[in-house]
N, C-alpha and C. Protein backbone atom coordinates (compact mmCIF):
# COMPACT_ATOMS: atom_id res chain seq x y z
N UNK A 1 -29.32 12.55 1.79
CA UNK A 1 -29.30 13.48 2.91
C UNK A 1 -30.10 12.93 4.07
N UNK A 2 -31.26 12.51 3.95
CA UNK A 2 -32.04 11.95 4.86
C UNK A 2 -31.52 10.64 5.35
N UNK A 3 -30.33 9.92 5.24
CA UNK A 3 -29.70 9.24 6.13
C UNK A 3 -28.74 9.81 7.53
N UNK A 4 -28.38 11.13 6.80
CA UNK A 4 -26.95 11.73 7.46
C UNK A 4 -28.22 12.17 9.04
N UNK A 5 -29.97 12.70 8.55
CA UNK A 5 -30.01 13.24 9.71
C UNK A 5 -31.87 12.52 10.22
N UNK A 6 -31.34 10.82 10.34
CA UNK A 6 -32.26 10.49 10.83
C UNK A 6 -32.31 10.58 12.42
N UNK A 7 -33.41 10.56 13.02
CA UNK A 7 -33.48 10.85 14.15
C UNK A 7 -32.90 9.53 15.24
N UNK A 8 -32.57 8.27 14.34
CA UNK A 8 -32.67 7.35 15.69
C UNK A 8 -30.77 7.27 15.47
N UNK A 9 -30.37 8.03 14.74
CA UNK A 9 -28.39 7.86 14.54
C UNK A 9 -28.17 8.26 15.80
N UNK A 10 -26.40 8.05 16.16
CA UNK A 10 -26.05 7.99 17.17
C UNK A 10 -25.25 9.80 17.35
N UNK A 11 -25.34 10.42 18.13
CA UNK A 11 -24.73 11.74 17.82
C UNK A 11 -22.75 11.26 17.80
N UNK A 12 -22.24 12.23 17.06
CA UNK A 12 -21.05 11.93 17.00
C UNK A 12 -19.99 11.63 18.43
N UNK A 13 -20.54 12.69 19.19
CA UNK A 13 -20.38 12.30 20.73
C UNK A 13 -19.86 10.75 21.52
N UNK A 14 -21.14 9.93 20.63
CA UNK A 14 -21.07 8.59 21.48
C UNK A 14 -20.39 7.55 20.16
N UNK A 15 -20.02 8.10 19.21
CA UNK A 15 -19.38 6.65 18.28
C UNK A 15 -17.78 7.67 18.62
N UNK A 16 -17.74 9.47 18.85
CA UNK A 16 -16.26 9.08 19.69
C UNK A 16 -15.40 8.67 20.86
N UNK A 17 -17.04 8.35 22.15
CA UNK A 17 -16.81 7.41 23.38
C UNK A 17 -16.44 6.08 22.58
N UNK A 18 -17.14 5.48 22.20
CA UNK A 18 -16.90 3.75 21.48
C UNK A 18 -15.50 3.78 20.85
N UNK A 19 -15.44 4.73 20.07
CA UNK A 19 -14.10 4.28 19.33
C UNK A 19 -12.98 4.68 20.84
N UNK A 20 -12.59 5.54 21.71
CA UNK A 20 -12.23 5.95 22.40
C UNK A 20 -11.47 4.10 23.50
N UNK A 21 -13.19 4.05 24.09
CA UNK A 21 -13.34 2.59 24.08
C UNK A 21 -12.37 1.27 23.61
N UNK A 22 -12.62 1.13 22.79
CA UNK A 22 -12.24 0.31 21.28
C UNK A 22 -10.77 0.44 21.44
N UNK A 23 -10.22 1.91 21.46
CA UNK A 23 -8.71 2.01 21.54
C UNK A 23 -8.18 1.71 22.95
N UNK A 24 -8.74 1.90 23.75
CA UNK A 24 -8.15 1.54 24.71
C UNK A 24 -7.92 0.17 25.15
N UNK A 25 -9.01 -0.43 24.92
CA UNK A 25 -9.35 -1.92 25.26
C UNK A 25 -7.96 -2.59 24.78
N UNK A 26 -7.79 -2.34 23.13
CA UNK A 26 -6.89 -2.47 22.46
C UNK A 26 -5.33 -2.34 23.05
N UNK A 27 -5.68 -1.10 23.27
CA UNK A 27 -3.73 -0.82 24.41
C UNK A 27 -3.57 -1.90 25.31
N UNK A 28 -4.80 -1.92 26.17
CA UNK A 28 -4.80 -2.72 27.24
C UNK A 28 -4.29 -4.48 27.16
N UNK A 29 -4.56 -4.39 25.34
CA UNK A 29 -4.21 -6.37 25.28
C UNK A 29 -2.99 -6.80 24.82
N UNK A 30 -2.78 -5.25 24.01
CA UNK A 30 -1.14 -5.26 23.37
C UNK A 30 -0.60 -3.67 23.53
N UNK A 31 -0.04 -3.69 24.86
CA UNK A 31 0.66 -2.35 25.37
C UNK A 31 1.89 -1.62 23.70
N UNK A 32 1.60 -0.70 23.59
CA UNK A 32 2.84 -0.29 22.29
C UNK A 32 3.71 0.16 22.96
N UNK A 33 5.22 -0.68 22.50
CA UNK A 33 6.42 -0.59 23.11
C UNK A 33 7.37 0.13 22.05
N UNK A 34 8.14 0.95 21.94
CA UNK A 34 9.14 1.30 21.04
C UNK A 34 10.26 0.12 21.15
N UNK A 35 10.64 -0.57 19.83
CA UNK A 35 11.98 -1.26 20.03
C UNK A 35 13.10 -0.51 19.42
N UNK A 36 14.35 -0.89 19.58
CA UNK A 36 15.56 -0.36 19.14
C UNK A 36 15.10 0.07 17.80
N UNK A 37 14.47 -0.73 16.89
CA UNK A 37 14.27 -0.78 15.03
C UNK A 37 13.69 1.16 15.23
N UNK A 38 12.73 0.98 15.89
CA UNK A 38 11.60 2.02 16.05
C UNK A 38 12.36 3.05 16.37
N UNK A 39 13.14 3.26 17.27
CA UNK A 39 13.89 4.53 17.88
C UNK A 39 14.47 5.08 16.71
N UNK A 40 15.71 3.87 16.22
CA UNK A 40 16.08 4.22 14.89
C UNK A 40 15.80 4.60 13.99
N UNK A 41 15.01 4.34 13.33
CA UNK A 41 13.98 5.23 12.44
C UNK A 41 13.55 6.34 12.73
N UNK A 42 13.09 6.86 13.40
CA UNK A 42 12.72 8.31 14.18
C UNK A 42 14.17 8.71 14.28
N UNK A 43 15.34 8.79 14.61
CA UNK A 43 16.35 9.12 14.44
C UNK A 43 16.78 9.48 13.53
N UNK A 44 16.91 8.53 12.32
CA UNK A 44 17.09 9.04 10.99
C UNK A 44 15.79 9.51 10.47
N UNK A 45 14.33 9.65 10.73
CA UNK A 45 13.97 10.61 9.85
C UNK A 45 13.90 11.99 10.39
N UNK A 46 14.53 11.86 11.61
CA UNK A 46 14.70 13.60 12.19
C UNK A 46 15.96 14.29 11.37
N UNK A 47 16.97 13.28 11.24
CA UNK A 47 18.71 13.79 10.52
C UNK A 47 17.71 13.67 9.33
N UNK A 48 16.61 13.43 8.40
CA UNK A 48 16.26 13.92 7.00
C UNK A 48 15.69 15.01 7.48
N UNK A 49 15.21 15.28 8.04
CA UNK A 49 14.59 16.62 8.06
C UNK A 49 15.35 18.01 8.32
N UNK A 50 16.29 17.74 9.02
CA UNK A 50 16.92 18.80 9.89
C UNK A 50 18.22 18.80 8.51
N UNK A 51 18.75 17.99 8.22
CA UNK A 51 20.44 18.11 7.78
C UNK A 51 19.89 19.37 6.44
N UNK A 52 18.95 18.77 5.49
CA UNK A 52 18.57 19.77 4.23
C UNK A 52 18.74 20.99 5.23
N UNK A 53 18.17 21.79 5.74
CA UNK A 53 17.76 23.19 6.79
C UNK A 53 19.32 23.41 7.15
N UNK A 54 20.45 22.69 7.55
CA UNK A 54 21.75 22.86 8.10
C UNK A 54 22.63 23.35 6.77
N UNK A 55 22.50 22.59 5.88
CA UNK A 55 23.46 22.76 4.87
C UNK A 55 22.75 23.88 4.19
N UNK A 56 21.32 23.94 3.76
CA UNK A 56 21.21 25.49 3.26
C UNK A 56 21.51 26.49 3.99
N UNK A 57 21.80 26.51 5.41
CA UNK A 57 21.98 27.49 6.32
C UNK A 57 23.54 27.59 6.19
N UNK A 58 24.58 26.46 5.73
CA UNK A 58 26.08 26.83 5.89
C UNK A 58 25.99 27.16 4.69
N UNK A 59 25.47 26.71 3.83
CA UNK A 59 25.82 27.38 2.36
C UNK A 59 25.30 29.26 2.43
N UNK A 60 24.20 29.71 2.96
CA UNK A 60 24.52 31.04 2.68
C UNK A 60 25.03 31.77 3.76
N UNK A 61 25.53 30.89 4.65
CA UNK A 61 26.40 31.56 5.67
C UNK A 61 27.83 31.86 4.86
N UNK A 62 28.21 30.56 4.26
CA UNK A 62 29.13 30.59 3.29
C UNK A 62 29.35 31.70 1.85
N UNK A 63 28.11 31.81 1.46
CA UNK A 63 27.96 32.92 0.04
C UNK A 63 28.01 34.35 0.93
N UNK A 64 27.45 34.65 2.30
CA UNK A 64 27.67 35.51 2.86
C UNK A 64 28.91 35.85 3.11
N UNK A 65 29.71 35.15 3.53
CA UNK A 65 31.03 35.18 4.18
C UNK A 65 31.98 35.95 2.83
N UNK A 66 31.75 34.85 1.79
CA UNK A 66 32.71 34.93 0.50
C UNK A 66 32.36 36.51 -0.24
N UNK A 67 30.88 36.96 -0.05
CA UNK A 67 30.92 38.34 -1.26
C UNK A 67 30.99 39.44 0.31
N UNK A 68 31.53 38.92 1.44
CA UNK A 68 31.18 40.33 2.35
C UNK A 68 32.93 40.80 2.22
N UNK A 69 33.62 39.21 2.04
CA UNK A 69 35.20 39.52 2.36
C UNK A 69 35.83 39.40 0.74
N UNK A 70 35.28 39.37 -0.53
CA UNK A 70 35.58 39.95 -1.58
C UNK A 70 35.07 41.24 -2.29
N UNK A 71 33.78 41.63 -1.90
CA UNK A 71 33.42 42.51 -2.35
C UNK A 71 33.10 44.06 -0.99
N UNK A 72 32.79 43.64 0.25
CA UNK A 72 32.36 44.94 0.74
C UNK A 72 34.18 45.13 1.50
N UNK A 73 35.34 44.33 1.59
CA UNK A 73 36.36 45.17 2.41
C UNK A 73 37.88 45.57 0.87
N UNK A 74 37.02 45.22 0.11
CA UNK A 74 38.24 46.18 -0.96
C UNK A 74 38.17 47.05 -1.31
């Protein structure tokens, strides 16, 4: 415990200026570019996320459809 609250540590404040710092410097030497590979991927993992949510949504649109027009109009 008496490491976490010696008096001469740095407050969290200034190691998240440095790292802040640190990242930028960083951008600054190698700018991050999206390439075609990159887009693509984000593309298909949006169609994984979304298609599951579509097809459970036609399927009980579908079970809806089938017991409203066999069972509630006879």
């Amino acid at each position: 415990m008496s490491r976490a609250t010696l008096p001469n540590r740095k407050p969290i404040k200034e190691y998240e200026r440095d790292i802040k710092e640190q990242v930028n410097k960083k951008h600054k030497e190698e700018p991050f570019e999206f390439t075609k590979e990159d887009i693509l991927a984000m593309i298909i993992a949006g169609y994984q996320v979304i298609m599951p949510i579509v097809i459970i949504g036609a399927l009980v649109m579908a079970l809806f459809t089938y017991f409203f027009l066999n069972f509630y109009l006879k």
